[in-house]
Protein backbone atom coordinates (compact mmCIF):
# COMPACT_ATOMS: atom_id res chain seq x y z
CA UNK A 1 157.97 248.56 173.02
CA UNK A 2 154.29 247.86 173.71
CA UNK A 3 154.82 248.65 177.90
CA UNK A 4 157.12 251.37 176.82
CA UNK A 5 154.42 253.35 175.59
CA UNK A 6 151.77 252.10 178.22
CA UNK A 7 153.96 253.59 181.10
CA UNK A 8 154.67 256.85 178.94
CA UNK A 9 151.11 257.42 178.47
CA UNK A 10 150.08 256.50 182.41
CA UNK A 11 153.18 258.74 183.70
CA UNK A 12 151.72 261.87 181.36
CA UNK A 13 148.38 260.94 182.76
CA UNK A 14 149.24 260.93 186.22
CA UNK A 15 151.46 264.24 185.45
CA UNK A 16 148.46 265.98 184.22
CA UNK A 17 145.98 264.54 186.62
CA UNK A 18 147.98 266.13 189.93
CA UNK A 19 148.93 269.46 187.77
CA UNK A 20 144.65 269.93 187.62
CA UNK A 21 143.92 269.09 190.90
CA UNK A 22 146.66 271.38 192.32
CA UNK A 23 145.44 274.32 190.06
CA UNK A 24 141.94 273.61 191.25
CA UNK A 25 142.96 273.69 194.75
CA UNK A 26 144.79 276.75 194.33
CA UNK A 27 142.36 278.96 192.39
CA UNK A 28 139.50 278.49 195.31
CA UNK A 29 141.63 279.22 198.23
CA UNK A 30 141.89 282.85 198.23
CA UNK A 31 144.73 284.40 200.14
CA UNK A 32 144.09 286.54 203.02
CA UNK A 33 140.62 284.50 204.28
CA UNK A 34 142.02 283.97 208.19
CA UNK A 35 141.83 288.08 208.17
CA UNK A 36 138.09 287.83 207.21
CA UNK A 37 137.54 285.51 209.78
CA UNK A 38 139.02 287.18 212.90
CA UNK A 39 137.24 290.61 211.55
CA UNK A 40 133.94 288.60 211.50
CA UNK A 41 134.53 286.91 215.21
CA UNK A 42 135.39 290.32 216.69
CA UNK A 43 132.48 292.36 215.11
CA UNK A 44 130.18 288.96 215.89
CA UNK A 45 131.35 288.91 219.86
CA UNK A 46 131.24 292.96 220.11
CA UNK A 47 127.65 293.16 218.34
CA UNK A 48 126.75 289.74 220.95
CA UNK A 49 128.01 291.52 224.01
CA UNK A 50 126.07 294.63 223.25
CA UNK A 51 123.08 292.93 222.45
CA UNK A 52 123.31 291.09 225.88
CA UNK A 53 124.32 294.47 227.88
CA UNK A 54 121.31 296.05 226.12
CA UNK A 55 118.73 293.48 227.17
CA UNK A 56 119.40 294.44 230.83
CA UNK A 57 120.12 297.86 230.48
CA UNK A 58 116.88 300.50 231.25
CA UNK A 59 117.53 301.65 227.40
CA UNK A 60 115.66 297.78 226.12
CA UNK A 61 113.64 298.88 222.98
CA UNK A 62 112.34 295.79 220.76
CA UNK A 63 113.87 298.42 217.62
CA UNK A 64 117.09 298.10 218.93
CA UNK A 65 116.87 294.64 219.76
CA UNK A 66 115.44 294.05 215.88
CA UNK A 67 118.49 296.21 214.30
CA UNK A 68 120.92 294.05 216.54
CA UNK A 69 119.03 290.74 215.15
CA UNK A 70 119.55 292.00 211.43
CA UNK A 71 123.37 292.08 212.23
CA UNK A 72 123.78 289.26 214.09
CA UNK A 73 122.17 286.47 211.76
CA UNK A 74 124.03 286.98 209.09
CA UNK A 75 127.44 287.71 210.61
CA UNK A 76 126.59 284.29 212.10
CA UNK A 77 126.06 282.68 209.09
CA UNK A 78 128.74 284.03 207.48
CA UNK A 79 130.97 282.52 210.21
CA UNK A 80 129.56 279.25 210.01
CA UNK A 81 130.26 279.20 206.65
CA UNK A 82 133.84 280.35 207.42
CA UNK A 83 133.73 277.52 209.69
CA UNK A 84 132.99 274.82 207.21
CA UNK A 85 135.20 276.13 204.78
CA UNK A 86 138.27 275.71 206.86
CA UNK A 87 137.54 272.31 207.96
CA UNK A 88 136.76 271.63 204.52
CA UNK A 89 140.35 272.92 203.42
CA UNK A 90 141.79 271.16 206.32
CA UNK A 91 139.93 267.64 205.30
């Protein structure tokens, strides 16, 4: 009777254990984030490639190449983060 109950109580334990952990997974994986992530890359490589064609172009101001800066860094950061997160999910 005694190991009866013990493997009742560890089966509801183990139950209840995976049930959390798969609503935790689930509730900070939003749906939709690869979409983010390829608008990010594009924007990132078009305002990258502009930056570069501007630095040799006769039009070189250090205002545009400021403004250009201010987008870059954090579009950069945000796709490192983007980064991390999906090895993270992947791990």
């Amino acid at each position: 009777m005694l190991s009866t109950v013990i493997t009742t109580v560890t089966t509801t334990a183990t139950t209840t254990t995976t049930t959390a952990a798969s609503s935790a997974v689930s509730m900070t994986i939003p749906i939709g984030l690869g979409v983010g992530g390829a608008i990010i890359a594009i924007f990132l490589i078009m305002l990258l490639a502009s930056k570069e064609l501007i630095t040799i172009s006769p039009m070189n101001s250090k205002w545009i190449r400021t403004s250009l800066n201010a987008l870059i860094i954090p579009l950069i950061m945000v796709f490192a983060l983007e980064v991390i997160f999906r090895v993270l999910v992947i791990v």
